[in-house]
Protein backbone atom coordinates (compact mmCIF):
# COMPACT_ATOMS: atom_id res chain seq x y z
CA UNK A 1 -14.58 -11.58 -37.01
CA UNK A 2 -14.18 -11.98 -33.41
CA UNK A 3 -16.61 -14.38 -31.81
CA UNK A 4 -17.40 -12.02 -29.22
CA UNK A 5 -15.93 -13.73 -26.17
CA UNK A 6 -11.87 -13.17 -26.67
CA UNK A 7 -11.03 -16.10 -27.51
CA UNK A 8 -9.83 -18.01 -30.56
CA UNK A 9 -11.94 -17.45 -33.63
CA UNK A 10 -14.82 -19.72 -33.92
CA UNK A 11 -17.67 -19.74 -36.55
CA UNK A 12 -21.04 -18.62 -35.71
CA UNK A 13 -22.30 -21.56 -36.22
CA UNK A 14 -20.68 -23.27 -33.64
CA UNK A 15 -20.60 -20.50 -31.10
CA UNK A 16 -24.36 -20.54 -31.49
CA UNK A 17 -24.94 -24.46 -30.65
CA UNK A 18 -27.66 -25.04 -28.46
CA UNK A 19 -26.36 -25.87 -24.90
CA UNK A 20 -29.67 -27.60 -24.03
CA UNK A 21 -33.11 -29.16 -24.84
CA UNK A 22 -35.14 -25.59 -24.97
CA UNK A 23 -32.37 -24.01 -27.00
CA UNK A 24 -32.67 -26.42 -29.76
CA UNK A 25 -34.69 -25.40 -33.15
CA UNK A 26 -36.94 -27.52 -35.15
CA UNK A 27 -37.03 -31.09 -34.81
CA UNK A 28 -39.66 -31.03 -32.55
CA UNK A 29 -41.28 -34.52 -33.56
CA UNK A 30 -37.92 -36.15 -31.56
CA UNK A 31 -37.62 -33.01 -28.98
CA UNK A 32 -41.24 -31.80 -28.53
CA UNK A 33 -42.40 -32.01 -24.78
CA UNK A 34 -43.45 -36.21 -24.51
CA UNK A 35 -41.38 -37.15 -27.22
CA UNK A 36 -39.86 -40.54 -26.65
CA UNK A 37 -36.44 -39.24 -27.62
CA UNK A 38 -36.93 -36.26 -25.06
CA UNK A 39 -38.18 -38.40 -22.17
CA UNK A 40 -34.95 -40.24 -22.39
CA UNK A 41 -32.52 -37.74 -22.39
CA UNK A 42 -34.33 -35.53 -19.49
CA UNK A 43 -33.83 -39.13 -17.98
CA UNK A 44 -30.63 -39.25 -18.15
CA UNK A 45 -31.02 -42.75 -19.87
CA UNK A 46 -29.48 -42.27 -23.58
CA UNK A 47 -29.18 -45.33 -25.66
CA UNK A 48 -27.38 -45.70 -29.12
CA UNK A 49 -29.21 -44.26 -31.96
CA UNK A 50 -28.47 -43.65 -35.67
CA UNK A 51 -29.11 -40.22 -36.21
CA UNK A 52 -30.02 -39.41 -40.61
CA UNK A 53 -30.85 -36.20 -41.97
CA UNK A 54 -29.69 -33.16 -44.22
CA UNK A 55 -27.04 -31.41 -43.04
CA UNK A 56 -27.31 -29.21 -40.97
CA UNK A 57 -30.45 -30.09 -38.86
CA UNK A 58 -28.33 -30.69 -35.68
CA UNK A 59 -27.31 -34.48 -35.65
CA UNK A 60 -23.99 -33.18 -34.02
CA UNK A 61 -25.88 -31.08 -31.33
CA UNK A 62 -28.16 -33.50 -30.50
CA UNK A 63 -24.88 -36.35 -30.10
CA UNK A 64 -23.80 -33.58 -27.56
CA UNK A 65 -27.18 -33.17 -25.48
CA UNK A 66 -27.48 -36.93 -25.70
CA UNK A 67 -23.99 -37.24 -23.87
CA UNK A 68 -24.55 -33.99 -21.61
CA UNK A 69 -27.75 -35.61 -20.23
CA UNK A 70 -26.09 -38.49 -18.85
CA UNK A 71 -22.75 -37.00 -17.74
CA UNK A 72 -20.85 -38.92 -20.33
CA UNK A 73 -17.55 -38.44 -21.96
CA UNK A 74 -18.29 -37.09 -25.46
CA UNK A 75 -15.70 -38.51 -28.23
CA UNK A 76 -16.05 -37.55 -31.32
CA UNK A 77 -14.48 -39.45 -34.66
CA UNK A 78 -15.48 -38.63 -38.16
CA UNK A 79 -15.48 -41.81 -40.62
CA UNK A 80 -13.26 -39.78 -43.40
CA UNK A 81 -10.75 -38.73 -41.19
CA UNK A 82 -10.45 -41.71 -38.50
CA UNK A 83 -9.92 -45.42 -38.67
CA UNK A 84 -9.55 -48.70 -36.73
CA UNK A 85 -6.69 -47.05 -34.63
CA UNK A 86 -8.68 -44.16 -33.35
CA UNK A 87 -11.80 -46.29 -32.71
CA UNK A 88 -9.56 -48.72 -30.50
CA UNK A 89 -8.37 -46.25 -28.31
CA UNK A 90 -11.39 -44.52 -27.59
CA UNK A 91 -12.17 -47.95 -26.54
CA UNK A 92 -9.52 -48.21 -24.34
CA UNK A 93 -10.38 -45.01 -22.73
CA UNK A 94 -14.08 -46.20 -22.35
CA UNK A 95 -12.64 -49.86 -20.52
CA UNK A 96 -10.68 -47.64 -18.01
CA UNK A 97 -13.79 -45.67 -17.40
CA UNK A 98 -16.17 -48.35 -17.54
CA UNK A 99 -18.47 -48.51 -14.09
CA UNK A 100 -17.70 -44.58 -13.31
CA UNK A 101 -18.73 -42.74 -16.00
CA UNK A 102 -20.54 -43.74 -19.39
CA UNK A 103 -18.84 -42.95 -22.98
CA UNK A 104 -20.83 -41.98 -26.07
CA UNK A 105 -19.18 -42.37 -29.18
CA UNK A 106 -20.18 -40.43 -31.83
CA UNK A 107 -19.38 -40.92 -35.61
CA UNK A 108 -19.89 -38.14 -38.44
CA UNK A 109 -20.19 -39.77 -41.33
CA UNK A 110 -20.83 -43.61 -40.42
CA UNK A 111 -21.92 -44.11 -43.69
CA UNK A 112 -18.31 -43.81 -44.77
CA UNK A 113 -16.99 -46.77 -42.67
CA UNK A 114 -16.89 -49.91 -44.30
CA UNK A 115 -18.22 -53.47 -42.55
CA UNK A 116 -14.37 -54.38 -41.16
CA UNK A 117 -14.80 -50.86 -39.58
CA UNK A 118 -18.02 -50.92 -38.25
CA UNK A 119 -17.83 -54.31 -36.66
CA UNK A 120 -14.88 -52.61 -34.73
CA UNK A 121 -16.90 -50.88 -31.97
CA UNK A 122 -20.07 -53.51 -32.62
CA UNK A 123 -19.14 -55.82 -29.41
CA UNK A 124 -18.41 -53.01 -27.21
CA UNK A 125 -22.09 -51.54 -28.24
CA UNK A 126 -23.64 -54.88 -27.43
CA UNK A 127 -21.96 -54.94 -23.81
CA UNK A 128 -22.58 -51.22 -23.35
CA UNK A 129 -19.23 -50.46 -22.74
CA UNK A 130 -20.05 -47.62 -25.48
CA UNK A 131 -23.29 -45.64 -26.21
CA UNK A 132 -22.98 -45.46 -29.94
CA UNK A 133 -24.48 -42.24 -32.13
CA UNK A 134 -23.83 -42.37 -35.28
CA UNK A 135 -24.75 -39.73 -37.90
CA UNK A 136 -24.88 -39.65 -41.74
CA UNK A 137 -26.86 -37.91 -44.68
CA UNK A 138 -27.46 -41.31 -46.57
CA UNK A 139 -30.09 -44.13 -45.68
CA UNK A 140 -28.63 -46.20 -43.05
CA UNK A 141 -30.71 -49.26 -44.56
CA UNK A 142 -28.47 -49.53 -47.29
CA UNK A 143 -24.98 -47.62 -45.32
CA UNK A 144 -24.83 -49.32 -41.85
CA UNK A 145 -24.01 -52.99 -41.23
CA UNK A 146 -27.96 -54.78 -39.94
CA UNK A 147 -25.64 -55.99 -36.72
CA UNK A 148 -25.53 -52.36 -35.65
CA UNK A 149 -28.62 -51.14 -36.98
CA UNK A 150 -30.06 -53.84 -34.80
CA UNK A 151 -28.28 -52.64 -31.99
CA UNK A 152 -29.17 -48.61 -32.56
CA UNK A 153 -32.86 -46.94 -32.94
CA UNK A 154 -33.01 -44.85 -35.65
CA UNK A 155 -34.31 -41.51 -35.73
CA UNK A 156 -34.91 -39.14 -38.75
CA UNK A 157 -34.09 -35.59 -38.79
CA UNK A 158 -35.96 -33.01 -40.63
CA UNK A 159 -34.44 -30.01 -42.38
CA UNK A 160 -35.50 -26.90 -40.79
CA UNK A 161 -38.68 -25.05 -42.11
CA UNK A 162 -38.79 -21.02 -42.85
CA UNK A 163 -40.28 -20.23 -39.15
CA UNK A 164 -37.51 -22.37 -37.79
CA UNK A 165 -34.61 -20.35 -39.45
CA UNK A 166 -36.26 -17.37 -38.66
CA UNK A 167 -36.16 -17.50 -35.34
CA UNK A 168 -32.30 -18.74 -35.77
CA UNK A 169 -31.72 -15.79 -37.50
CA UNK A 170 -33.48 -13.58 -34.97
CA UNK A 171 -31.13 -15.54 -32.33
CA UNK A 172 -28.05 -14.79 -33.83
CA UNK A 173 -28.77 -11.26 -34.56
CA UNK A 174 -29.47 -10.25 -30.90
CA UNK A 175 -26.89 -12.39 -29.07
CA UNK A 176 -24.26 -10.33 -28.03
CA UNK A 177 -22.18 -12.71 -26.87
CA UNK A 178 -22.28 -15.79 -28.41
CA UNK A 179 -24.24 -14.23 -32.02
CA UNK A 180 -23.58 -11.08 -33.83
CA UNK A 181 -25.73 -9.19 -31.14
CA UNK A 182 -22.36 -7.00 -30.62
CA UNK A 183 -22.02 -5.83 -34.35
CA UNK A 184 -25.51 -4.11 -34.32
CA UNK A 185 -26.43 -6.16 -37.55
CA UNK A 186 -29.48 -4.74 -39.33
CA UNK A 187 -31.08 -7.23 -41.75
CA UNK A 188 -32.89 -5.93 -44.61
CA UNK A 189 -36.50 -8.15 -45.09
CA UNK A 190 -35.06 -9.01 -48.74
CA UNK A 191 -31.65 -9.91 -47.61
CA UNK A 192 -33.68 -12.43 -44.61
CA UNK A 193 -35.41 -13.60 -47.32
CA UNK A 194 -32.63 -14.75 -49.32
CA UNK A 195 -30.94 -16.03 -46.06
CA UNK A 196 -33.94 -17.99 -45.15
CA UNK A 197 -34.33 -19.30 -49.01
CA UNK A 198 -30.31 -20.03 -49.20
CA UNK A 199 -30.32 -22.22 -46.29
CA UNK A 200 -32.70 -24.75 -47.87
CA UNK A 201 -33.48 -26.06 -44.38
CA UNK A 202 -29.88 -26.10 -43.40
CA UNK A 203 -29.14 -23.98 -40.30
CA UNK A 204 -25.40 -24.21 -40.61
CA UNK A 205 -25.44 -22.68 -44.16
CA UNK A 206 -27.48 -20.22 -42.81
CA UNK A 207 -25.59 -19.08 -40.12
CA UNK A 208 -22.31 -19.47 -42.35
CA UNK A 209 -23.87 -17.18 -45.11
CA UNK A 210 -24.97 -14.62 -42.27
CA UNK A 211 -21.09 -14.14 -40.72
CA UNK A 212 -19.80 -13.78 -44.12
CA UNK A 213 -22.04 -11.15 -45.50
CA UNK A 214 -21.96 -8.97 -41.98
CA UNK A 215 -18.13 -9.04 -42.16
CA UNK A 216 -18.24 -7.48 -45.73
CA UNK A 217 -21.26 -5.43 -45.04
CA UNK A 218 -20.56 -2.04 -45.19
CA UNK A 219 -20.67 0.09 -41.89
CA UNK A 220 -23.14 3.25 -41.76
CA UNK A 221 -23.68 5.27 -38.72
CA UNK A 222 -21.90 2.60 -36.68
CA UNK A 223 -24.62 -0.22 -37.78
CA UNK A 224 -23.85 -3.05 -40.81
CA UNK A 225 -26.66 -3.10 -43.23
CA UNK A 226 -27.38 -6.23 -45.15
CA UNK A 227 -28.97 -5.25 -48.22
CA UNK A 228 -30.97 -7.77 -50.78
CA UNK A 229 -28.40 -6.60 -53.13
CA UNK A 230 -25.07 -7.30 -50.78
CA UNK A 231 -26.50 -10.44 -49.26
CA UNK A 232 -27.19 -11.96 -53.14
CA UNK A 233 -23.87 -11.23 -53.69
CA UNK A 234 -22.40 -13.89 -50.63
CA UNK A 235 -24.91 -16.02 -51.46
CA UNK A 236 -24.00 -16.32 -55.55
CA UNK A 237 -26.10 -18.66 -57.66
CA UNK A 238 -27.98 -22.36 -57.21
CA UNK A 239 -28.16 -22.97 -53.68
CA UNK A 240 -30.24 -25.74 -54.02
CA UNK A 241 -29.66 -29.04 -51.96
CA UNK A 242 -28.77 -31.75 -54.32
CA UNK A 243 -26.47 -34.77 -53.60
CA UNK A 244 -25.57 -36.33 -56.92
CA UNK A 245 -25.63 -40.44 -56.46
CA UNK A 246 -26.61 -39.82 -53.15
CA UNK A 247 -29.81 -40.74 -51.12
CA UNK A 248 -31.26 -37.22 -52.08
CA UNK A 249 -30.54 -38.14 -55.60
CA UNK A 250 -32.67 -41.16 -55.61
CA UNK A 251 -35.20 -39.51 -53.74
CA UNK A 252 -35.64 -37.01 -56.23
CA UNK A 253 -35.46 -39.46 -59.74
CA UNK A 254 -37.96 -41.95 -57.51
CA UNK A 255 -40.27 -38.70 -57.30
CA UNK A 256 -40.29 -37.54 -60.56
CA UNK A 257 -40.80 -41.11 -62.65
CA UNK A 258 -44.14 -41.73 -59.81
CA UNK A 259 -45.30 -37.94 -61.34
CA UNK A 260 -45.25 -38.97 -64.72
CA UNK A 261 -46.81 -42.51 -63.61
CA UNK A 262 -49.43 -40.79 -62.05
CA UNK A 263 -50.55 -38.53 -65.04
CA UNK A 264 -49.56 -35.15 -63.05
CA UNK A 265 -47.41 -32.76 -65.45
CA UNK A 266 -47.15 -30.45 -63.41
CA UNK A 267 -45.58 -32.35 -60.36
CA UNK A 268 -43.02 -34.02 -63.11
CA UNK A 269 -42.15 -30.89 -64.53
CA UNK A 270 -41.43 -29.10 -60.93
CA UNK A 271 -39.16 -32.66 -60.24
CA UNK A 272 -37.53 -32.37 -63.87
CA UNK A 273 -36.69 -28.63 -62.66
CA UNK A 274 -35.80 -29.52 -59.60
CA UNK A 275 -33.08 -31.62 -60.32
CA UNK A 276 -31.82 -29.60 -62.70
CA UNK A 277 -31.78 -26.74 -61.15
CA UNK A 278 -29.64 -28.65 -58.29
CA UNK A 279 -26.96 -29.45 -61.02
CA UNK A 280 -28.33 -33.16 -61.77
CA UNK A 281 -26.97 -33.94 -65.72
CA UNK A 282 -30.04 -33.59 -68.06
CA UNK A 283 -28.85 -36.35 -70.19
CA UNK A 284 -29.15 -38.39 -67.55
CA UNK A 285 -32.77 -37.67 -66.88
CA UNK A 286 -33.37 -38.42 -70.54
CA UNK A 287 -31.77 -41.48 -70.00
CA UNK A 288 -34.59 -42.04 -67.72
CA UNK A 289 -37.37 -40.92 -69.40
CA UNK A 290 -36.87 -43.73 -71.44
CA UNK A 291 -37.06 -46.48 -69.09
CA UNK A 292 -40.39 -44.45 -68.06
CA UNK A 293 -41.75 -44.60 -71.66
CA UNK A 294 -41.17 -48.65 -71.80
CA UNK A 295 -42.18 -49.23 -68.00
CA UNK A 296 -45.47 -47.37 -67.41
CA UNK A 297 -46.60 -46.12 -70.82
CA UNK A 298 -45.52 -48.94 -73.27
CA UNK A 299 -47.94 -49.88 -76.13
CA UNK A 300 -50.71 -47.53 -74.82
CA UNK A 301 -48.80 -44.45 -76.29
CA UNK A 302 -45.69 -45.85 -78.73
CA UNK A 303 -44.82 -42.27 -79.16
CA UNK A 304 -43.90 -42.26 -75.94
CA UNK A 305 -41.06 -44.12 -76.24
CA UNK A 306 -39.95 -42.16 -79.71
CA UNK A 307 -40.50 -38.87 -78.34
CA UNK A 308 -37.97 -39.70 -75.27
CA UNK A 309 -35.60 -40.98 -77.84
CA UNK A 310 -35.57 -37.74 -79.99
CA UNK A 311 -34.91 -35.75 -76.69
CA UNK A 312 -31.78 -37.60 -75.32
CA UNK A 313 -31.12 -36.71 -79.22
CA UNK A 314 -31.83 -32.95 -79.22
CA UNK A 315 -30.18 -32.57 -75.84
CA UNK A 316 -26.85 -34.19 -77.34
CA UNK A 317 -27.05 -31.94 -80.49
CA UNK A 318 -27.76 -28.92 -78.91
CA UNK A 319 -26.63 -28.76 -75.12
CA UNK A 320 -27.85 -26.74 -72.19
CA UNK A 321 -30.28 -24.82 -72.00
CA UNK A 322 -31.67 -25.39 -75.20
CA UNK A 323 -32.15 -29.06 -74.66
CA UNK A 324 -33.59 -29.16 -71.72
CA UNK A 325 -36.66 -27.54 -73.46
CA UNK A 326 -37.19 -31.00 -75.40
CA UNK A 327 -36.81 -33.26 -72.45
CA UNK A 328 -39.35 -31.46 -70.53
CA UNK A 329 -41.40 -31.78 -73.45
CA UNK A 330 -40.98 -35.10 -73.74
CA UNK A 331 -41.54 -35.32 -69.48
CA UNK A 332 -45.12 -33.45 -69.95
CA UNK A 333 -45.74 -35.80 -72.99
CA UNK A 334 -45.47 -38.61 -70.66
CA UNK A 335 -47.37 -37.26 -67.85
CA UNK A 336 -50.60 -37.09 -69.89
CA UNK A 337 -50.08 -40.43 -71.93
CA UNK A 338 -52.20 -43.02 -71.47
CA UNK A 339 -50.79 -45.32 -69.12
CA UNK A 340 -50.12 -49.03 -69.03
CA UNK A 341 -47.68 -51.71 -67.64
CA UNK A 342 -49.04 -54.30 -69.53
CA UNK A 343 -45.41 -54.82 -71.62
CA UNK A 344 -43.16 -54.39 -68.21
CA UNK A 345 -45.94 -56.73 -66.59
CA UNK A 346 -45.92 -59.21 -69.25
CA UNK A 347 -42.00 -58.80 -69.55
CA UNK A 348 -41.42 -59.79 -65.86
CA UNK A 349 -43.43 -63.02 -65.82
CA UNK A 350 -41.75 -64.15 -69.30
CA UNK A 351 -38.48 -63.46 -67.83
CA UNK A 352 -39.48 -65.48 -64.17
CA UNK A 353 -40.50 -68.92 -66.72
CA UNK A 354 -37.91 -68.79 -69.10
CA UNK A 355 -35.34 -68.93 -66.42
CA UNK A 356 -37.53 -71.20 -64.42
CA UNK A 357 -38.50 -73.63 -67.09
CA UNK A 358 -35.13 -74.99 -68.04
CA UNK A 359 -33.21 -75.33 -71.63
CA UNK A 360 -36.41 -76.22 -73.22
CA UNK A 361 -36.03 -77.77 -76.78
CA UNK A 362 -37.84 -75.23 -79.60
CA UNK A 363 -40.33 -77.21 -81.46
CA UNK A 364 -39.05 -79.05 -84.58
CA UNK A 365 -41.49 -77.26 -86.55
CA UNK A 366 -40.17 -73.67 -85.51
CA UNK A 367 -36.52 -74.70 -86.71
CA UNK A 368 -34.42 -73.60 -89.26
CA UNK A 369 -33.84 -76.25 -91.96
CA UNK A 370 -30.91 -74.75 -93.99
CA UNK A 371 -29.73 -78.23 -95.06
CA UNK A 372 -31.19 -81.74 -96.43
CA UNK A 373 -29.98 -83.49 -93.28
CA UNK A 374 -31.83 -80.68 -91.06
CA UNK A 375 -34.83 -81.44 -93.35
CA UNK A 376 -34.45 -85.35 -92.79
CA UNK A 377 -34.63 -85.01 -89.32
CA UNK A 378 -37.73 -82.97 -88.86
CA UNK A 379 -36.51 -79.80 -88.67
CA UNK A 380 -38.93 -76.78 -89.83
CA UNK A 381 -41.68 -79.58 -90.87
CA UNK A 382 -45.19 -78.89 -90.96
CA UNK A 383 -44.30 -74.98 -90.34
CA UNK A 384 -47.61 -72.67 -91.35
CA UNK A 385 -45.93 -69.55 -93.15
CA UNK A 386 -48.19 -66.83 -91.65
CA UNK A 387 -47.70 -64.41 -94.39
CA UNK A 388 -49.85 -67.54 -96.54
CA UNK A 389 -52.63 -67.92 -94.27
CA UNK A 390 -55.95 -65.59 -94.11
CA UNK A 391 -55.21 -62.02 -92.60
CA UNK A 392 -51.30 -63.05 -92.28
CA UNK A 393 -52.47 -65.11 -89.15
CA UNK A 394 -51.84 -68.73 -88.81
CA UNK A 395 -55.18 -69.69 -86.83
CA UNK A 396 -54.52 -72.59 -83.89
CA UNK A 397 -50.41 -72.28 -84.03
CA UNK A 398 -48.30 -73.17 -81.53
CA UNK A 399 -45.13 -71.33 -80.82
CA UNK A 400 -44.46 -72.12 -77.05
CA UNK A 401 -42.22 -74.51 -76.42
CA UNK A 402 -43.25 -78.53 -76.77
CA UNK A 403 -44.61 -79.29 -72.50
CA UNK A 404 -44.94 -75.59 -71.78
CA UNK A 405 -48.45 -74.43 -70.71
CA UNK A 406 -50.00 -72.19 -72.93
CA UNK A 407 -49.22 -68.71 -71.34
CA UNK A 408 -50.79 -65.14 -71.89
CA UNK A 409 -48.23 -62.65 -70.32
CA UNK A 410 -49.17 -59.54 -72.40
CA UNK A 411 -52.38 -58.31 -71.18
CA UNK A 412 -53.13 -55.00 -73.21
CA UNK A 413 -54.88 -52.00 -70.80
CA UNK A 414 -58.12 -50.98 -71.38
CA UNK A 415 -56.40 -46.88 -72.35
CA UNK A 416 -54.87 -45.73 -75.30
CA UNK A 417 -54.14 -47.88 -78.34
CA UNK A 418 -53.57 -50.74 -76.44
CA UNK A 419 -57.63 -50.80 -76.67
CA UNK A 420 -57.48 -51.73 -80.74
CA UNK A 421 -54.46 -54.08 -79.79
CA UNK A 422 -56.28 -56.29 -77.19
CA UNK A 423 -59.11 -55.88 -79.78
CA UNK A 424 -57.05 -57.65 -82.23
CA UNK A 425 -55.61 -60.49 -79.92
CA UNK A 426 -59.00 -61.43 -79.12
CA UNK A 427 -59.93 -61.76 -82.24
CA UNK A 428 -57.00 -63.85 -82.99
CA UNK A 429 -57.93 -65.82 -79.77
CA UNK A 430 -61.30 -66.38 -81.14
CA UNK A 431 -59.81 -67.75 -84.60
CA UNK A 432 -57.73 -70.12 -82.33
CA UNK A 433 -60.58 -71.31 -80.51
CA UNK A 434 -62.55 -71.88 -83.73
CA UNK A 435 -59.77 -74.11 -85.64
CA UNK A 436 -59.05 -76.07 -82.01
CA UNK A 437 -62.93 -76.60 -82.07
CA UNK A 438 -63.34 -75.13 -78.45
CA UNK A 439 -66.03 -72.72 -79.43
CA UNK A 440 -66.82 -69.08 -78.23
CA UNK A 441 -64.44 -68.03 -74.75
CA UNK A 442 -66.28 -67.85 -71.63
């Protein structure tokens, strides 16, 4: 398709970039009139600034505006295609430039450039000899080096809600110059629909998925007509955003374990579908429905636990679909479990004193004694076989090691059947007290 001006083909997308500040859709906590990101630019004061969002919610366009507001050469790298080389001459160009005109760098991808990379360009941000934008998909907290992060303001970009692609869409339709305007494009409501609902807050997939399906829309009466039926078509099947192992990823696992934490089945269950809908393996949510099971259910539900087991199980036996069925069972299981901690709690806090307390000796009386030398020396003496004393419980034991505190790490919940088990250790407790002669607990 001809972009309408001539020229060499380019796509839609980029024809339709906004050339300014009113232009620009959505983001309108950075851009809104008084936003501190909006007073600078109309300023003519840009600064460097990390720029991390979905795609597709204008991180390049707003790397342009940022430059066009202060009159500054624009150089653009991206982090998979360039490397120290590239990033060394555009400093070169900004040195010879340097007290005439200002240079903003801008980096797709930073989150691809490794430290050796990054601390490149880092002295020439500190002096200001480059204004440094950088842009990436992935959490900067974890991608970009703290020496530039503490050198660049971040700013997060949303994706783009229905009302915002709408009026996109409305844009590109009657633009005869830089949009489709010059086709005489009629949009169906289904097809703008499944436009809208394709984009998944992404106005460059939008716009993408609009030139394709007007070039094979058929022509009627000198108009294209973008049916629900032809626009389906372009669009095919998931369209879902879903980055596996990236920041969306986590983002998505982190919400769905906090649902089933917080007792709401139905939240986990849209998560669980969610992910798999965006492609995410189901075995590996199993995977994590057992760490859920151990971490915030525990002893409160022990079926739990089993019931994630059998699903990783089922799902290996039988594949998708089918067993997916089981591990949302076992999801929705979870959900409205009682809840406790008291095992991950009690786990932690063993864990923090038996690394902090040393190689302590075990107690000679806890020993094994498998020969008459072992026995001479101590080993296994005055041991209380439980299984001999009243209710298999030997009353006033010790099993810590010898200079250790006495320590209570597992404190059962108050939900579920960790109610009969707490029950049952203070009864044991009590037994303790009674043979130690400490009387009733306080």
């Amino acid at each position: 398709m001809n972009d309408g001006r001539g020229g060499a083909y380019r796509p839609l997308a980029d024809r339709l970039r906004p050339r300014s500040l009113d232009e620009t859709v959505g983001q309108r906590h950075l851009l809104g009139a008084g936003a501190p990101l909006r007073r600078a630019l109309e300023a003519g004061k840009p600064h460097s600034m990390i720029l991390w969002g979905p795609p597709g919610t204008g991180k390049t366009t707003l790397a342009r505006l940022v430059a066009g507001a202060a009159d500054a050469q624009f150089v653009a790298l991206s982090a998979v295609l360039a490397g120290i080389k590239e990033i060394r001459a555009t400093v070169e160009r900004a040195c010879a430039l340097r007290g005439t005109r200002d240079t903003v760098l801008f980096l797709d991808e930073v989150h691809r450039f490794n430290k050796a990379q990054q601390d490149t360009f880092l002295p020439y941000v500190e002096d200001g000899t480059l204004i440094f934008i950088g842009a990436t998909t992935e959490n900067p907290s974890f991608e970009v080096n703290n020496a530039l992060l503490s050198r660049a303001r971040v700013y997060l970009l949303k994706s783009l809600d229905a009302a915002d692609l709408g009026a996109l869409l409305d844009r590109a339709l009657a633009d005869a110059q830089r949009g489709l305007g010059s086709l005489q494009v009629t949009l169906e409501p289904a097809a703008r629909e499944l436009l809208i609902a394709a984009a998944d807050g992404d106005a460059r997939r939008m716009l993408n998925l609009l030139e394709t399906a007007a070039d094979l829309a058929e022509v009627e009466n000198g108009m294209r007509v973008l049916t629900g039926a032809s626009t389906r078509a372009v669009i095919g099947g998931n369209y879902l955003r879903f980055d596996k192992g990236g920041e969306n990823f986590y983002d998505q696992i982190s919400a769905l374990h906090k649902s089933v934490r917080g007792s709401d089945p139905d939240a986990a269950l849209y998560w669980l579908c969610r992910m798999l809908a965006g492609g995410c393996d189901p075995l590996y949510i199993a995977r994590r429905a057992l760490r859920m099971a151990s971490e915030d259910i525990g002893n409160a539900d022990p079926r739990a636990l089993s019931l994630a087991l059998e699903a990783c199980a089922v799902y290996e036996r039988l594949g998708s679909p089918e067993g997916e069925l089981a591990i949302a069972q076992a999801i929705v299981f979870m959900a409205c479990a009682a809840k406790s901690n008291a095992v991950y709690a009690a786990f932690q806090a063993a864990t923090e004193d038996a690394t902090s307390h040393g190689s302590l000796e075990v107690p000679l009386h806890l020993r094994n004694a498998p020969t008459r030398l072992m026995k001479e020396l101590g080993f296994g003496k005055d041991y209380r076989y439980a299984h001999d004393e009243p209710d298999a419980y030997a009353a006033g034991e010790r099993y810590l090691p010898d200079g250790m505190p006495q320590r209570r790490y597992y404190q059962p919940a108050p939900r579920g059947l960790e109610i009969k088990i707490g029950e049952a250790l203070e009864a044991r407790r009590a037994r303790d007290r009674q043979k130690k002669g400490a009387g009733p607990a306080a």
